[in-house]
N, C-alpha and C. Protein backbone atom coordinates (compact mmCIF):
# COMPACT_ATOMS: atom_id res chain seq x y z
N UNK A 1 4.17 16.72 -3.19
CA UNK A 1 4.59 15.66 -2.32
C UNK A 1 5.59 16.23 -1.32
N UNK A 2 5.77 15.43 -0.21
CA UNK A 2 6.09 16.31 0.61
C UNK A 2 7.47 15.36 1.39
N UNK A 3 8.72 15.79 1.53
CA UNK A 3 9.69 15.03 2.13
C UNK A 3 10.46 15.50 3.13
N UNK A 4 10.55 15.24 4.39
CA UNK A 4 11.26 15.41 5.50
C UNK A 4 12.88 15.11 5.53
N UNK A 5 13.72 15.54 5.87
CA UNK A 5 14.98 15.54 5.76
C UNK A 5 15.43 16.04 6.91
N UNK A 6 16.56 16.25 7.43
CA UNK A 6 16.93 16.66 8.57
C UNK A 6 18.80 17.69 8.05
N UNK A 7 19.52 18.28 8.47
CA UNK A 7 20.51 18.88 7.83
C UNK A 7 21.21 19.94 9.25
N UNK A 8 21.78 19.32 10.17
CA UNK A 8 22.32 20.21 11.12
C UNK A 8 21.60 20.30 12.23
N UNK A 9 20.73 19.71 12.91
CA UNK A 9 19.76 19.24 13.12
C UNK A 9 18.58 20.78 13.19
N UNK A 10 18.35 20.62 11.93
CA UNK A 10 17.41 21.50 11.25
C UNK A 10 16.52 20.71 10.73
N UNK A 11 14.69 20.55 10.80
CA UNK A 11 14.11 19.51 10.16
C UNK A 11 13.79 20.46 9.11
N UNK A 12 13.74 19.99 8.05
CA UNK A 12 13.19 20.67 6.52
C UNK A 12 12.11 19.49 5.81
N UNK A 13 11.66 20.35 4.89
CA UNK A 13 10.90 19.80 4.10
C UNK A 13 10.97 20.29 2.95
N UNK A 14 10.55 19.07 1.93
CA UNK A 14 10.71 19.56 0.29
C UNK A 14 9.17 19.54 0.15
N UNK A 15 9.03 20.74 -0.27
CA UNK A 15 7.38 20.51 -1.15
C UNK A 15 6.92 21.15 -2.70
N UNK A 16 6.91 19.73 -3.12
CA UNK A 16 6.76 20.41 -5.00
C UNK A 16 7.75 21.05 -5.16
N UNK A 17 8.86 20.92 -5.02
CA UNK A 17 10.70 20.81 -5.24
C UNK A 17 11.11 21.89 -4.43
N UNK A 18 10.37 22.82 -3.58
CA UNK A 18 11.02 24.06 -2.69
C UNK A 18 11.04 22.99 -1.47
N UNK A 19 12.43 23.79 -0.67
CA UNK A 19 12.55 23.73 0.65
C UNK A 19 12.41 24.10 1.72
N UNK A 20 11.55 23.66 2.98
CA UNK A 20 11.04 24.83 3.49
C UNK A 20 11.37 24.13 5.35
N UNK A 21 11.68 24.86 6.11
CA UNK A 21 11.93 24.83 7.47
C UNK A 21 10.67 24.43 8.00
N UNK A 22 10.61 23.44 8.93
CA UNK A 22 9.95 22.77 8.90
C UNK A 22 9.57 24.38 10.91
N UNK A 23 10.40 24.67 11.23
CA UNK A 23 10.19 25.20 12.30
C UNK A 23 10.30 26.98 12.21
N UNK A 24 9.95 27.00 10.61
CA UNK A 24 9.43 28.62 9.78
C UNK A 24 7.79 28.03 9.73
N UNK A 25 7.38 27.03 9.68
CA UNK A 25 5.93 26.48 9.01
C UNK A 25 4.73 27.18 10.07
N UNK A 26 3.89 27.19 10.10
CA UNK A 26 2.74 27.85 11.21
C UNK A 26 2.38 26.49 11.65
N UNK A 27 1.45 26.66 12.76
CA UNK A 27 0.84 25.13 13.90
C UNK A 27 0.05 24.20 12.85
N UNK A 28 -0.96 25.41 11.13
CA UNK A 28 -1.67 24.86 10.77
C UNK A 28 -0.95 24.11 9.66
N UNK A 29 0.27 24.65 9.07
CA UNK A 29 0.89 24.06 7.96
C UNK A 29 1.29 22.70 8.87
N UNK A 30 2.27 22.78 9.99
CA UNK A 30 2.50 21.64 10.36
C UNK A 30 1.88 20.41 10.68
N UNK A 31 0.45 20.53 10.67
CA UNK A 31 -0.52 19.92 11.14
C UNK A 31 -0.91 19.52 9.79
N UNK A 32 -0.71 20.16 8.44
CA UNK A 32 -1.46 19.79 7.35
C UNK A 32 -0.23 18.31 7.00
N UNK A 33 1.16 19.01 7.17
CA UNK A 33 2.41 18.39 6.73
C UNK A 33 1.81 17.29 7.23
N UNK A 34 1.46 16.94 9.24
CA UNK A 34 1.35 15.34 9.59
C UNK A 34 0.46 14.74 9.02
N UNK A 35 -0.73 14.89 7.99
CA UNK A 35 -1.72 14.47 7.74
C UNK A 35 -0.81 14.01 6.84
N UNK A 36 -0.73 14.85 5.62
CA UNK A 36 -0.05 14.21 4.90
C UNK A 36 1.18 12.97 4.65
N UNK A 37 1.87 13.39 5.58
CA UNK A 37 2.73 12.19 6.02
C UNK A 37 2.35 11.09 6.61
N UNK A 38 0.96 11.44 7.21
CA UNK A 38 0.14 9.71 8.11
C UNK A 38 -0.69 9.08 6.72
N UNK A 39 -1.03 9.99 5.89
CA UNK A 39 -2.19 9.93 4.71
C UNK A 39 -1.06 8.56 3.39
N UNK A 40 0.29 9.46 3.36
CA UNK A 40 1.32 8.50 2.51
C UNK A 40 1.71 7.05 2.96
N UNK A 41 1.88 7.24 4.40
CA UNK A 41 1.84 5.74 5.02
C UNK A 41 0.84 4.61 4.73
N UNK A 42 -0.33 5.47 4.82
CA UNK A 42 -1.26 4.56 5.31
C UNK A 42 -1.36 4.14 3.35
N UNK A 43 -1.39 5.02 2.39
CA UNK A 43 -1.23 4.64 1.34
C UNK A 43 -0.36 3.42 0.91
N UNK A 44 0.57 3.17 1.32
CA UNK A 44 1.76 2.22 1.41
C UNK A 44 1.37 1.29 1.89
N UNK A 45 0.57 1.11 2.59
CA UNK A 45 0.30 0.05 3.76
C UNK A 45 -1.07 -0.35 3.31
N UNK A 46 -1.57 0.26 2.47
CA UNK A 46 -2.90 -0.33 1.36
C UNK A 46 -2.83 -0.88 0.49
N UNK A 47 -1.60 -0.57 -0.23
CA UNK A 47 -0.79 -0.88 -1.40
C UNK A 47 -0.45 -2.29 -1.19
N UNK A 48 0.46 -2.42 0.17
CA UNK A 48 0.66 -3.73 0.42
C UNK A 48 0.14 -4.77 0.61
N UNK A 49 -0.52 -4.14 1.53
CA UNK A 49 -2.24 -4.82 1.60
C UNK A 49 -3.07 -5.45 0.19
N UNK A 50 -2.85 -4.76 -0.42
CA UNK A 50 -3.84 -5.30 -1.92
C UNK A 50 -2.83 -6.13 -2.53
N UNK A 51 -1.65 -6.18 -2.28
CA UNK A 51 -0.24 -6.69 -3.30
C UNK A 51 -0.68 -8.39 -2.56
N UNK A 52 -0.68 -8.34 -1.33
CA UNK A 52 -0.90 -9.59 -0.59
C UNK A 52 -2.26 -10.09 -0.69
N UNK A 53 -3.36 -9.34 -1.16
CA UNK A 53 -4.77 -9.48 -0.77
C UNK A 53 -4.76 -10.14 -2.20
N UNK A 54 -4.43 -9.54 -3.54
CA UNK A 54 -4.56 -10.35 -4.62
C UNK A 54 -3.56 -11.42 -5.04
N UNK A 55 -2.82 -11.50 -4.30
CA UNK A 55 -2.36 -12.67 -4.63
C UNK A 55 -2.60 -13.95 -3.84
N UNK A 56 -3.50 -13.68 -2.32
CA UNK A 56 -4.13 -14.55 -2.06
C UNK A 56 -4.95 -15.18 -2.36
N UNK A 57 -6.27 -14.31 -3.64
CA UNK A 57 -7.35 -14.31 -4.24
C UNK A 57 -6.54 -15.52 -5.58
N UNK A 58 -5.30 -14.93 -6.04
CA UNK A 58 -5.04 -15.36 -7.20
C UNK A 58 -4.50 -17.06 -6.85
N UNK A 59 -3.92 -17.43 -5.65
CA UNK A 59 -3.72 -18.55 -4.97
C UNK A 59 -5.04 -19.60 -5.17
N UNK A 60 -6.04 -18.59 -4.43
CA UNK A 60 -7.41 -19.69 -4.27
C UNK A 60 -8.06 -19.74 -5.57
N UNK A 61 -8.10 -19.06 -6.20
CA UNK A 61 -8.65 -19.39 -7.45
C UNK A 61 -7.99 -20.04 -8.47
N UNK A 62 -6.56 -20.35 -8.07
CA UNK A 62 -6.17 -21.93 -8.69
C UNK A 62 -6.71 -22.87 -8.29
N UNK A 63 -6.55 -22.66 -6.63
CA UNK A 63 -7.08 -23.94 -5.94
C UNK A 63 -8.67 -24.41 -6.73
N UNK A 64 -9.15 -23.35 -6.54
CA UNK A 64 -10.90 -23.67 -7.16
C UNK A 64 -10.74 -24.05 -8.74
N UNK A 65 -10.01 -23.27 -9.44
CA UNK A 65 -10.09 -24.45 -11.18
C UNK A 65 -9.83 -25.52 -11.13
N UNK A 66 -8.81 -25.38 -10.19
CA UNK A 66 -8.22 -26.76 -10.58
C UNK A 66 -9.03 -27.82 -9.89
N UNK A 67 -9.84 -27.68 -8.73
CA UNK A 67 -10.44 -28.53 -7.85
C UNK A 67 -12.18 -28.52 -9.27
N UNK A 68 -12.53 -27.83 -10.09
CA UNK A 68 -13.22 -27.83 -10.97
C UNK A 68 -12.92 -28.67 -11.98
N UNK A 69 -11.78 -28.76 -12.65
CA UNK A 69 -11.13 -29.76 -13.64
C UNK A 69 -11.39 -31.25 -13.14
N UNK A 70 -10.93 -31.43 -11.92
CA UNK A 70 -10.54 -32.82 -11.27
C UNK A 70 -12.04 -33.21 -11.48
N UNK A 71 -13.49 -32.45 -10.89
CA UNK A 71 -14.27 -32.82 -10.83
C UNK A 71 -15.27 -33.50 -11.72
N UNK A 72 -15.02 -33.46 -12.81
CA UNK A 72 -15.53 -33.79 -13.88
C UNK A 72 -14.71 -35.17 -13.84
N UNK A 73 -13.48 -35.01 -14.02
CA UNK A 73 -12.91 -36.94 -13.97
C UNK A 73 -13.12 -37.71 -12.77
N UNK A 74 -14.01 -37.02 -11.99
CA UNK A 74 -14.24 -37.95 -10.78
C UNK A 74 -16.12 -38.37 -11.18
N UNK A 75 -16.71 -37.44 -11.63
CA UNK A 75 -17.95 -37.88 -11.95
C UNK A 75 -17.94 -38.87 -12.85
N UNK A 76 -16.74 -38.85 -14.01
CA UNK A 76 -16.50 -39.56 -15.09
C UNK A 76 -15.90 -41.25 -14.84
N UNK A 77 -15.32 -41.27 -13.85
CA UNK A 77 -14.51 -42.26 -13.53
C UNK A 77 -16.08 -42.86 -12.24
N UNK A 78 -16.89 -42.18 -11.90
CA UNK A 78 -17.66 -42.84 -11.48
C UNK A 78 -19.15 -43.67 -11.72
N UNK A 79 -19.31 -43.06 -13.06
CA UNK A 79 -20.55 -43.56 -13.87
C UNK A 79 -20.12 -44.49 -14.38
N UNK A 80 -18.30 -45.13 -14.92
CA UNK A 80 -17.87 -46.44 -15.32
C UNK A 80 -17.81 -47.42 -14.63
């Protein structure tokens, strides 16, 4: 995993607990680093996404039992 830090205004990075200069890195490491860092975001932002996505699911599917329960005392209350 990979963490950006800043220290003198030196950008560094921690990777798998070493520290490494972010402006020692080659064009291709740095380029792997942004993936990775756009790749963790977007992870986060899926995460959230599903945190909100199932609990919208878990919302409507009260709505639907419970609109299932009622229905039966409305068929019931209407054959009397």
């Amino acid at each position: 995993m990979a963490k950006k830090t800043e220290t003198e205004n030196k950008q560094t990075v921690v990777i798998n607990g070493e520290e490494h200069n972010v402006a020692d890195l080659s064009q291709e490491q740095v380029t792997l680093l942004n993936h990775v860092a756009d790749l963790e975001n977007k992870i986060r932002q899926i995460s959230f996404n599903l945190d909100q996505t199932q609990g919208s699911r878990n919302y409507f599917m009260g709505l639907l039992t419970e609109a299932l329960k009622a229905e039966p005392e409305a068929k019931q209350e209407a054959s009397s």
